[in-house]
Protein backbone atom coordinates (compact mmCIF):
# COMPACT_ATOMS: atom_id res chain seq x y z
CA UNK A 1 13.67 194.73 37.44
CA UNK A 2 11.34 193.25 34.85
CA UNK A 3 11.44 189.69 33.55
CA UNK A 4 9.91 188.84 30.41
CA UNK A 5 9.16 184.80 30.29
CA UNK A 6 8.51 182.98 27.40
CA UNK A 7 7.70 179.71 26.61
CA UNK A 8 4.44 177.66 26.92
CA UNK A 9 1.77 178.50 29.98
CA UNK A 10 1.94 174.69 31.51
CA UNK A 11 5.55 175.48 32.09
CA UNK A 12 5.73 178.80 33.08
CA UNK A 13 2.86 179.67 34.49
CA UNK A 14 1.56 182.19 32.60
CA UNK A 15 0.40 185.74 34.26
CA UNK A 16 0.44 183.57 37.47
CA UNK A 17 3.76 182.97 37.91
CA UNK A 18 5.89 179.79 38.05
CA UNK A 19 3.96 178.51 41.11
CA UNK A 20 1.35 178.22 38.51
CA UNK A 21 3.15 175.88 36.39
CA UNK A 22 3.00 172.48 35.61
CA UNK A 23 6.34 171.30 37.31
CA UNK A 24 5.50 172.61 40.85
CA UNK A 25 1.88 171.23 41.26
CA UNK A 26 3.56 167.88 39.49
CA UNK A 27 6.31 167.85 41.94
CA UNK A 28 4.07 169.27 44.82
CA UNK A 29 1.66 165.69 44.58
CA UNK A 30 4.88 163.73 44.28
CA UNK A 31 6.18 164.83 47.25
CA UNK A 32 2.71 164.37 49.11
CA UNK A 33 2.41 160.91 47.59
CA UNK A 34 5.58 160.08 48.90
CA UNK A 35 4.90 161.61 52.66
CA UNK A 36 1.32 160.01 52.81
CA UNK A 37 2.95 156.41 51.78
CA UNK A 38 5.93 156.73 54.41
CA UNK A 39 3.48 157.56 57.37
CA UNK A 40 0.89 154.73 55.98
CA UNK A 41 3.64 152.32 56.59
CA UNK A 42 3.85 153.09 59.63
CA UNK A 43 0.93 153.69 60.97
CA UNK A 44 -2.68 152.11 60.28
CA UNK A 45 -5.79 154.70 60.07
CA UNK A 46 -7.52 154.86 63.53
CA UNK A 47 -4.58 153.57 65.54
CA UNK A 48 -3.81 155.52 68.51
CA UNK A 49 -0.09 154.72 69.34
């Protein structure tokens, strides 16, 4: 198989791949924004329960 992309490089990636592109790394932070704010409800930095 080959696959020919086209398009601009933020969204696909370029010669990188679409792990490379803009909407992974974007959604990639969001999701890590979201997991670090759940557990800092939670918990407070340096507690030990």
């Amino acid at each position: 198989m080959v696959m020919k992309v086209q398009g601009p490089t933020l969204l696909t990636g370029g010669s990188f791949g679409i792990e490379a592109s803009l909407i992974p790394v974007i959604l990639g932070l969001l999701v890590s924004a979201a997991f670090l704010l759940y557990r800092g409800r939670d918990t407070m930095i340096g507690s030990r329960t």
